[in-house]
C-alpha atoms as a PDB file:
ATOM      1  CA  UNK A   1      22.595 198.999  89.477  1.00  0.00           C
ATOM      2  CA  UNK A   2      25.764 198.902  91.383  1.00  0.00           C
ATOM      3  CA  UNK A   3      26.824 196.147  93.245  1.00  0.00           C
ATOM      4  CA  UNK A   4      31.110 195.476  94.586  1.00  0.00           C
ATOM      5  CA  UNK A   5      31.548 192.546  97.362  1.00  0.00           C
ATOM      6  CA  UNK A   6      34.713 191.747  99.217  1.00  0.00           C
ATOM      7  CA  UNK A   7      36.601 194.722  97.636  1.00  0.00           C
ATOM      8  CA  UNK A   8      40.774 194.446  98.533  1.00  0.00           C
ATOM      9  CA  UNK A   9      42.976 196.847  97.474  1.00  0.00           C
ATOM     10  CA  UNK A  10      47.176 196.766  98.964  1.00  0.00           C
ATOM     11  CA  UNK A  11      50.134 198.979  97.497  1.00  0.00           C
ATOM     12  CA  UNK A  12      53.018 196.996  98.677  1.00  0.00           C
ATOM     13  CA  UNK A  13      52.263 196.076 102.436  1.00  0.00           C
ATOM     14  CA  UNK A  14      49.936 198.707 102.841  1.00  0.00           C
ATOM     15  CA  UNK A  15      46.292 197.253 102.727  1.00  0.00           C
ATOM     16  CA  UNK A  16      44.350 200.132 101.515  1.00  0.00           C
ATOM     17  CA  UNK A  17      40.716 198.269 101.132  1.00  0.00           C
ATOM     18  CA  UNK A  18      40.094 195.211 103.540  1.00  0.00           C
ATOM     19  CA  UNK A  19      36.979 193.332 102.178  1.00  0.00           C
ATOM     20  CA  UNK A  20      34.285 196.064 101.023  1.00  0.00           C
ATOM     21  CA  UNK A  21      30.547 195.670 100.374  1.00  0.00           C
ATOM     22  CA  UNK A  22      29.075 198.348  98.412  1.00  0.00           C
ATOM     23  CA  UNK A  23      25.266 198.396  96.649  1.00  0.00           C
ATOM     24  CA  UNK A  24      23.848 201.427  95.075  1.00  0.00           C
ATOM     25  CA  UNK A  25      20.326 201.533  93.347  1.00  0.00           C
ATOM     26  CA  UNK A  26      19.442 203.501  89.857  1.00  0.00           C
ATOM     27  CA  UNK A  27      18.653 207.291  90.470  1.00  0.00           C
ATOM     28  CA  UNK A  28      20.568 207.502  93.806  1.00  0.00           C
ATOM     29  CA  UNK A  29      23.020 209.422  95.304  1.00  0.00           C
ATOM     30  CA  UNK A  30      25.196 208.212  97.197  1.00  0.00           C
ATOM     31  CA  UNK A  31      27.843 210.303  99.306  1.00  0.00           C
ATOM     32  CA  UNK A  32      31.022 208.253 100.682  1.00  0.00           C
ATOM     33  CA  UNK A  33      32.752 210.289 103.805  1.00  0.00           C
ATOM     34  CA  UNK A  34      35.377 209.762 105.962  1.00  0.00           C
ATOM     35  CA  UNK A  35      38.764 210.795 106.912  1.00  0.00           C
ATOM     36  CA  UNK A  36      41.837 210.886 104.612  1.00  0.00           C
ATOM     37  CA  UNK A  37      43.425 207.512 104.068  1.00  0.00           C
ATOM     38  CA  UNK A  38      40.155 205.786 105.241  1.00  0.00           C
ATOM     39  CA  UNK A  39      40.285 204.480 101.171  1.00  0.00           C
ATOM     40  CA  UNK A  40      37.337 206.368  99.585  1.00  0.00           C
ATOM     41  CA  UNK A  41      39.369 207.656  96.551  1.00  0.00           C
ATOM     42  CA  UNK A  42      40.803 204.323  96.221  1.00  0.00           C
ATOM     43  CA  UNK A  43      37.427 202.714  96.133  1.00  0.00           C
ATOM     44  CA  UNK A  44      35.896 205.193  93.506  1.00  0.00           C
ATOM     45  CA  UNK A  45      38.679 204.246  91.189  1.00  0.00           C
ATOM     46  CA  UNK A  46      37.883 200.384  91.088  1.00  0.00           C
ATOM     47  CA  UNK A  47      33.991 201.064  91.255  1.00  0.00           C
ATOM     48  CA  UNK A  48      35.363 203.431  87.881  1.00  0.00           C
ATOM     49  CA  UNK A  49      37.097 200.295  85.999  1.00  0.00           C
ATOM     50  CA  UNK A  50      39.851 203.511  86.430  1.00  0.00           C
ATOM     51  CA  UNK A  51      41.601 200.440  88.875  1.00  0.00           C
ATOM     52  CA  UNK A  52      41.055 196.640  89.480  1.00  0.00           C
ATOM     53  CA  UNK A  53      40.634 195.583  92.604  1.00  0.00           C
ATOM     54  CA  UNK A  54      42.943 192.547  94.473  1.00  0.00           C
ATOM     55  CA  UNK A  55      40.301 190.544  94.991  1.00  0.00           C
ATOM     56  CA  UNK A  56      36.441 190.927  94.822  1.00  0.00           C
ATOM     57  CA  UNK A  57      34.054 192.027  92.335  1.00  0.00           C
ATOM     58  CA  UNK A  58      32.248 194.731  90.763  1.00  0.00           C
ATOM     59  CA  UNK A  59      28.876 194.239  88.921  1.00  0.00           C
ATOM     60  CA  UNK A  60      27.322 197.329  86.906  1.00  0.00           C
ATOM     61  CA  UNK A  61      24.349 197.072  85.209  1.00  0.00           C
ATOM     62  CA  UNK A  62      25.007 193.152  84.947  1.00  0.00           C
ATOM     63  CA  UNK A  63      28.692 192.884  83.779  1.00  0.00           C
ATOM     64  CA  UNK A  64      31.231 191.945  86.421  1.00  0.00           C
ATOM     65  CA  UNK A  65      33.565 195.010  85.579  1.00  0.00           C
ATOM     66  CA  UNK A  66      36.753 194.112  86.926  1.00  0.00           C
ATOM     67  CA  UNK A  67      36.513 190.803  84.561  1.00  0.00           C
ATOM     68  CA  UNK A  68      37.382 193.265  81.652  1.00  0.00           C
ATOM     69  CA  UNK A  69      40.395 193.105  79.877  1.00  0.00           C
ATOM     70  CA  UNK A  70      42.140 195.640  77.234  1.00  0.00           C
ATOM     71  CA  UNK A  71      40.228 197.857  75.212  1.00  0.00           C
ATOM     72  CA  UNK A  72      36.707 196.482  76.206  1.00  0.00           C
ATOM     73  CA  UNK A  73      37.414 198.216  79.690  1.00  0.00           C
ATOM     74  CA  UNK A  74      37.581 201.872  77.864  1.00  0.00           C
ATOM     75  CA  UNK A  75      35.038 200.858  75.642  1.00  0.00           C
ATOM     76  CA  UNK A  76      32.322 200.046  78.630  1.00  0.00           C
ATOM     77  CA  UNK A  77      33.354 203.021  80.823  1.00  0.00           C
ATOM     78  CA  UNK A  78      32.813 205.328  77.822  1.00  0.00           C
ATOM     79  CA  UNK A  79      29.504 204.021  76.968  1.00  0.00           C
ATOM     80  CA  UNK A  80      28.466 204.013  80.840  1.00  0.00           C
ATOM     81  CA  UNK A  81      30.083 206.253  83.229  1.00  0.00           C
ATOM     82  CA  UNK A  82      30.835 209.612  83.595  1.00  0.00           C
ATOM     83  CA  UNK A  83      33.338 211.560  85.821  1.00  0.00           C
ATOM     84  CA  UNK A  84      33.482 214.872  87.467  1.00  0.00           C
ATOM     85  CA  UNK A  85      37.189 215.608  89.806  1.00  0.00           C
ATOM     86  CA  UNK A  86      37.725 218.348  91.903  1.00  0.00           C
ATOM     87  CA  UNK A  87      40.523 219.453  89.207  1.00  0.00           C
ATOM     88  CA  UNK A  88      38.552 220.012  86.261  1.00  0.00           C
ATOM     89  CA  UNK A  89      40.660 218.344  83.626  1.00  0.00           C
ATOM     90  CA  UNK A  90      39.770 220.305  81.112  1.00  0.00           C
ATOM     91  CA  UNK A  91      41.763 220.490  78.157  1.00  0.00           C
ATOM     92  CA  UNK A  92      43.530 224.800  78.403  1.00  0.00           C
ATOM     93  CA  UNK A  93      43.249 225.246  74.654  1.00  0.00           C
ATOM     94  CA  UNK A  94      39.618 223.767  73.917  1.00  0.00           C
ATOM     95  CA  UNK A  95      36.825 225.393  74.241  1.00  0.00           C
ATOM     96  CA  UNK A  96      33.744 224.652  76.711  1.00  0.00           C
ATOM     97  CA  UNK A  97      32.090 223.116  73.500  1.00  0.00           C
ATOM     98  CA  UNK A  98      35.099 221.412  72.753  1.00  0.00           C
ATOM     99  CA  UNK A  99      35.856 219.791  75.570  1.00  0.00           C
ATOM    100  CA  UNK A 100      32.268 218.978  76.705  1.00  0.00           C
ATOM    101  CA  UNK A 101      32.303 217.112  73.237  1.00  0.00           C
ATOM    102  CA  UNK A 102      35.822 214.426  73.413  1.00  0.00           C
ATOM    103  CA  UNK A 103      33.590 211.477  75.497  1.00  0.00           C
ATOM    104  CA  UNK A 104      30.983 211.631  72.597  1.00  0.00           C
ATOM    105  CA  UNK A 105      34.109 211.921  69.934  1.00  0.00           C
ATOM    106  CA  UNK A 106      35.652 209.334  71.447  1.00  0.00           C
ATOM    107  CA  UNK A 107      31.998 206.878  71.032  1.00  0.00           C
ATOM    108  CA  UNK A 108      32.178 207.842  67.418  1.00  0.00           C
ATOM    109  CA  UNK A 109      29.078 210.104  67.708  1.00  0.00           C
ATOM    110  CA  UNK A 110      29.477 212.089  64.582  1.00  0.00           C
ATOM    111  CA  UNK A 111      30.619 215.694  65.229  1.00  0.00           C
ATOM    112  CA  UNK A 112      26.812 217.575  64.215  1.00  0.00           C
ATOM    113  CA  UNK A 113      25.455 215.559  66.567  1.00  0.00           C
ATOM    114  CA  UNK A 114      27.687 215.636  69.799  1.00  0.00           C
ATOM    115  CA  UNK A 115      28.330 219.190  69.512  1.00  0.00           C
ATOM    116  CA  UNK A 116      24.564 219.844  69.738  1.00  0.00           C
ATOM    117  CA  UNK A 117      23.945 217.904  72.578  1.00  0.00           C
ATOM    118  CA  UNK A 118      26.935 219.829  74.191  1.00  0.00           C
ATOM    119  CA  UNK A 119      24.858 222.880  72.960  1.00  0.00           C
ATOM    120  CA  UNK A 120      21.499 221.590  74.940  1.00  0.00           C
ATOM    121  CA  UNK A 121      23.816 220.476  78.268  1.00  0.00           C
ATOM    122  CA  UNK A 122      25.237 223.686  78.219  1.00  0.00           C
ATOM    123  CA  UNK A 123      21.530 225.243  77.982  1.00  0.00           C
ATOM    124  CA  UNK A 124      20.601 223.153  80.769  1.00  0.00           C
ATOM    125  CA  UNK A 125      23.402 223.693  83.476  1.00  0.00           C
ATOM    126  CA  UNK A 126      23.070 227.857  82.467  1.00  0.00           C
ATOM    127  CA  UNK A 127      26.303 228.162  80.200  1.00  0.00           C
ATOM    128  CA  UNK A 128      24.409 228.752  77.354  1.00  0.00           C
ATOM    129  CA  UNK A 129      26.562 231.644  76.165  1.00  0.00           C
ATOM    130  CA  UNK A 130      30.104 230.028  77.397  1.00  0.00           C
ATOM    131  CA  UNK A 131      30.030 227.757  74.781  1.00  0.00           C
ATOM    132  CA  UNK A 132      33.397 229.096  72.853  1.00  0.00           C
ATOM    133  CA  UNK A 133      34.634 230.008  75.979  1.00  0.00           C
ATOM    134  CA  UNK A 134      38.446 228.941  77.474  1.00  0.00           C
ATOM    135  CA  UNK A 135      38.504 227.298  80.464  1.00  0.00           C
ATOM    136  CA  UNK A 136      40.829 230.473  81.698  1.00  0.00           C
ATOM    137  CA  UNK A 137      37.522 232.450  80.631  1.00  0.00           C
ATOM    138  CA  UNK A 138      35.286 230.486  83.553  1.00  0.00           C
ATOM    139  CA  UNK A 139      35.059 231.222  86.504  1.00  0.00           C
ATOM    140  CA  UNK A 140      35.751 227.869  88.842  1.00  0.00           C
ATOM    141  CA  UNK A 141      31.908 227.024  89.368  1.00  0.00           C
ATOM    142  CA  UNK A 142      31.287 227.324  85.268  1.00  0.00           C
ATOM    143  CA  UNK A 143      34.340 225.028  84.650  1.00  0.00           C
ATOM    144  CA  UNK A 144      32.620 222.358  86.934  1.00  0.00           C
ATOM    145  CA  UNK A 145      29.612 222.579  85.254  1.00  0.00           C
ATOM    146  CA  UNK A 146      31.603 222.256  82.023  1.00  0.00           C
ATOM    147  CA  UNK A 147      32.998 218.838  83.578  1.00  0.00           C
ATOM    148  CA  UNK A 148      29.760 218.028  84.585  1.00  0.00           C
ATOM    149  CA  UNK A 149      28.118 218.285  80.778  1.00  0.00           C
ATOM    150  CA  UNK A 150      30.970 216.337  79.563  1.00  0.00           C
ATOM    151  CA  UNK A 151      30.595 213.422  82.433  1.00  0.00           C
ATOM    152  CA  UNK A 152      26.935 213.885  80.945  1.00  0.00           C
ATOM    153  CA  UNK A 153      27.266 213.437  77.191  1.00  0.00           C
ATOM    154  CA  UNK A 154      27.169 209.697  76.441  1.00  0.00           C
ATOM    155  CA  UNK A 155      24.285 209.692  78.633  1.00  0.00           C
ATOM    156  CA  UNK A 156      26.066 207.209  81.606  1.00  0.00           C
ATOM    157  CA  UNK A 157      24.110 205.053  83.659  1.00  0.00           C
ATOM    158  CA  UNK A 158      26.292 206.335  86.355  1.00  0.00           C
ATOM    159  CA  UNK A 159      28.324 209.517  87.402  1.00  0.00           C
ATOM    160  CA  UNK A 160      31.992 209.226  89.791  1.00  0.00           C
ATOM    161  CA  UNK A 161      32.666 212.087  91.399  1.00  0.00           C
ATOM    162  CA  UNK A 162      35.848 212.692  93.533  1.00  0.00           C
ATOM    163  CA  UNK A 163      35.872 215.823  96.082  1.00  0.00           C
ATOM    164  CA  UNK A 164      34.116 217.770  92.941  1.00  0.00           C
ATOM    165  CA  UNK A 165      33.145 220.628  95.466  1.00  0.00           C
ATOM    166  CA  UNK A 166      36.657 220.961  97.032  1.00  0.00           C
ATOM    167  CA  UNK A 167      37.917 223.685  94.654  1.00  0.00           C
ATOM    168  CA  UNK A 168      34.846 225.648  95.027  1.00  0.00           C
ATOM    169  CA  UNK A 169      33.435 228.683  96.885  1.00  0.00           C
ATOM    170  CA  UNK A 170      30.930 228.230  99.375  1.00  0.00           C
ATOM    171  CA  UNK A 171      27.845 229.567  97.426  1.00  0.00           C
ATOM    172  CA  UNK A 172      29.086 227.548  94.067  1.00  0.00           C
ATOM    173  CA  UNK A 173      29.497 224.223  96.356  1.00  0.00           C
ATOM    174  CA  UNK A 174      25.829 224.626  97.262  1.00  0.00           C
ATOM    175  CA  UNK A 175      24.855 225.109  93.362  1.00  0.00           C
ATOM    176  CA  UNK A 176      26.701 222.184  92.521  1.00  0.00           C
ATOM    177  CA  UNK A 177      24.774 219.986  95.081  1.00  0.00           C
ATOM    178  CA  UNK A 178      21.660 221.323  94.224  1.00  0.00           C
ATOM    179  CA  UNK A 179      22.487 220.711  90.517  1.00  0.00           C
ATOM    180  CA  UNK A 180      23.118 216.782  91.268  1.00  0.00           C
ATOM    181  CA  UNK A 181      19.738 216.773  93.143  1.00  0.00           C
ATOM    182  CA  UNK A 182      18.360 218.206  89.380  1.00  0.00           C
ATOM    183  CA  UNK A 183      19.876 216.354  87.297  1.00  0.00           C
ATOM    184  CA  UNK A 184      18.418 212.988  89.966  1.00  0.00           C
ATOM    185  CA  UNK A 185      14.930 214.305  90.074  1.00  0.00           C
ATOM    186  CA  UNK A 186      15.046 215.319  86.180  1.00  0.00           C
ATOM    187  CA  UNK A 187      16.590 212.447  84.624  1.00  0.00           C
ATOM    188  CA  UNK A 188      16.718 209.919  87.096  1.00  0.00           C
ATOM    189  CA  UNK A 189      21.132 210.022  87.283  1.00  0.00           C
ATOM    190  CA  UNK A 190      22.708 207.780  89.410  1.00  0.00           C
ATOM    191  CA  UNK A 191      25.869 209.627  92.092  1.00  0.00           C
ATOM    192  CA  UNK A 192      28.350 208.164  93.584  1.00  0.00           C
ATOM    193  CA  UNK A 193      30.456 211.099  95.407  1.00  0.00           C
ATOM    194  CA  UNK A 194      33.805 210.934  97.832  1.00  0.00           C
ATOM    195  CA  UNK A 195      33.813 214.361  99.603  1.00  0.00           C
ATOM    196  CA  UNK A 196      34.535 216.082 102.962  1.00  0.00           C
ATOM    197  CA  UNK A 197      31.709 218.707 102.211  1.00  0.00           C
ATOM    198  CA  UNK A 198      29.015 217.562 105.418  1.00  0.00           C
ATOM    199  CA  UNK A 199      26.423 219.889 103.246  1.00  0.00           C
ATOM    200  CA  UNK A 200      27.133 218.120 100.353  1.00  0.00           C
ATOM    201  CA  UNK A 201      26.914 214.493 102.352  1.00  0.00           C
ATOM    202  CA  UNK A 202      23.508 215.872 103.936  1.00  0.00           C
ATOM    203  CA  UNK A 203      21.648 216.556 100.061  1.00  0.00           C
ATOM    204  CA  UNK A 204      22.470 213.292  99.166  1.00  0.00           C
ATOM    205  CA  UNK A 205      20.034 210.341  99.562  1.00  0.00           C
ATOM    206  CA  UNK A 206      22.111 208.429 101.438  1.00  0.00           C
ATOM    207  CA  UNK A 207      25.571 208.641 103.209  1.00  0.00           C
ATOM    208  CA  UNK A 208      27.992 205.907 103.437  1.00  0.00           C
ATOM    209  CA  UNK A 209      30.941 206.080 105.727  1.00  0.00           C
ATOM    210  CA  UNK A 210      34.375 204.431 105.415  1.00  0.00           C
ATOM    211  CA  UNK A 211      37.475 204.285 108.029  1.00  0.00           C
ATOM    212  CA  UNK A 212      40.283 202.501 108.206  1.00  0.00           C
ATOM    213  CA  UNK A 213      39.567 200.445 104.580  1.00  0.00           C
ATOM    214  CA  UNK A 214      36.544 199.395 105.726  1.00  0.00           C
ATOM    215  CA  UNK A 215      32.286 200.536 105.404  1.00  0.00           C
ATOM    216  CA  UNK A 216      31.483 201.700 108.760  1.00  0.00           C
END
C-alpha cells in the first residue's frame, strides 16, 4: 500500500534522512523505533504529505504523494490518512462529538451523517456516553481514543501515529495497543507508529528500526 525509496531530508547542513527505503502492506502495523534524532518523526511527516521530502518518492495506494501540489495535497490526505499525536490536538471548546466530526466536515460529509458515525466510533472505542464531553472532562486515555475516532472518520486507508502512547499511563498505553491490534483484526487498518514504548513495538506486526537517518 505504502511504498517511499531513497527518502532525503536536510535542514540547513544537517542531513536528517540519508536515502530511506520504506514498504508497508494493507492491514499492517508497522512500529518505527530508535533513538532521538535517528529521523523517525521526520520520516512520518513526509510518509504524511505533512512534509516533502529532498529527494525520493512516496507512493500510496498508487499516487506518488510528494508529486502533489496545493490544495490537491489536503484534499488526498483528508480522503486517505488519519493521524493520532501524543498531544491530542483536540480543539478545548468542542466537544468529543465535535471534534471527532471536523475531518468528515472538512470532506463535505453533511453534518447528520458525520456526527453519527462519530456516534458509532465513539460506541466502538467505549466512549459511548462522552460524546458532549470537553476534552478537560477526559481523562488522558479517553482523549486518545477521541483522536483516534477522529483519525478514523473518513475511513483512511492508513493511520500516522507519532509517540501516541507517550502521554499515557502504563495500563492506558497497553489499551491503546491492544485497541490498534482491534481495529487491524476488525477492519483490516493499516499503522504506521514512531514510539519509544518496546511493549508497544512488540504488539505490532513488524518493527522497523532507524539510526542515524538511516533503516537499520
Amino acid at each position: 500500500m505504502l511504498k517511499a525509496t531513497g527518502i532525503r531530508k536536510s535542514y540547513g547542513n544537517l542531513q536528517i534522512l540519508k536515502g530511506v527505503n520504506f514498504e508497508v502492506q494493507k492491514g499492517e502495523i508497522v512500529s518505527i523505533i530508535g533513538p532521538s534524532g535517528a529521523g523517525k518523526s521526520t520520516l512520518l511527516h513526509i510518509l504524511g504529505t505533512l512534509d516533502k521530502p529532498d529527494s525520493g518518492s512516496v507512493e500510496l495506494k498508487g499516487t506518488v504523494i510528494n508529486k502533489l501540489v496545493g490544495d490537491m495535497v489536503g484534499v488526498f490526505r483528508n480522503q486517505n490518512i488519519g493521524f493520532v499525536f501524543q498531544f491530542h490536538h483536540l480543539l478545548p471548546e468542542f466537544s468529543a462529538i465535535e471534534n471527532i466530526c471536523i475531518p468528515a466536515f472538512i470532506a463535505k460529509v453533511n453534518k447528520k451523517q458525520a456526527e453519527t458515525r462519530a456516534l458509532e466510533l465513539l460506541d466502538l472505542l467505549g466512549l459511548k456516553d462522552r460524546g458532549q464531553h470537553k476534552p478537560n472532562q477526559l481523562s488522558g486515555g479517553e482523549q486518545q481514543r477521541v483522536a483516534i475516532a477522529r483519525a478514523l472518520i473518513n475511513n483512511p486507508s492508513i493511520i500516522f501515529a507519532d509517540e501516541p502512547s507517550g502521554n499515557l499511563d502504563s495500563e492506558n498505553a497497553a489499551g491503546l495497543h491492544q485497541l490498534f491490534v482491534t481495529l487491524r483484526d476488525n477492519f483490516n487498518q493499516t499503522f504506521v507508529i514512531v514510539t519509544h514504548n518496546e511493549h508497544l513495538a512488540r504488539t505490532s506486526d513488524r518493527v522497523v528500526s532507524m539510526k542515524d537517518g538511516l533503516i537499520v
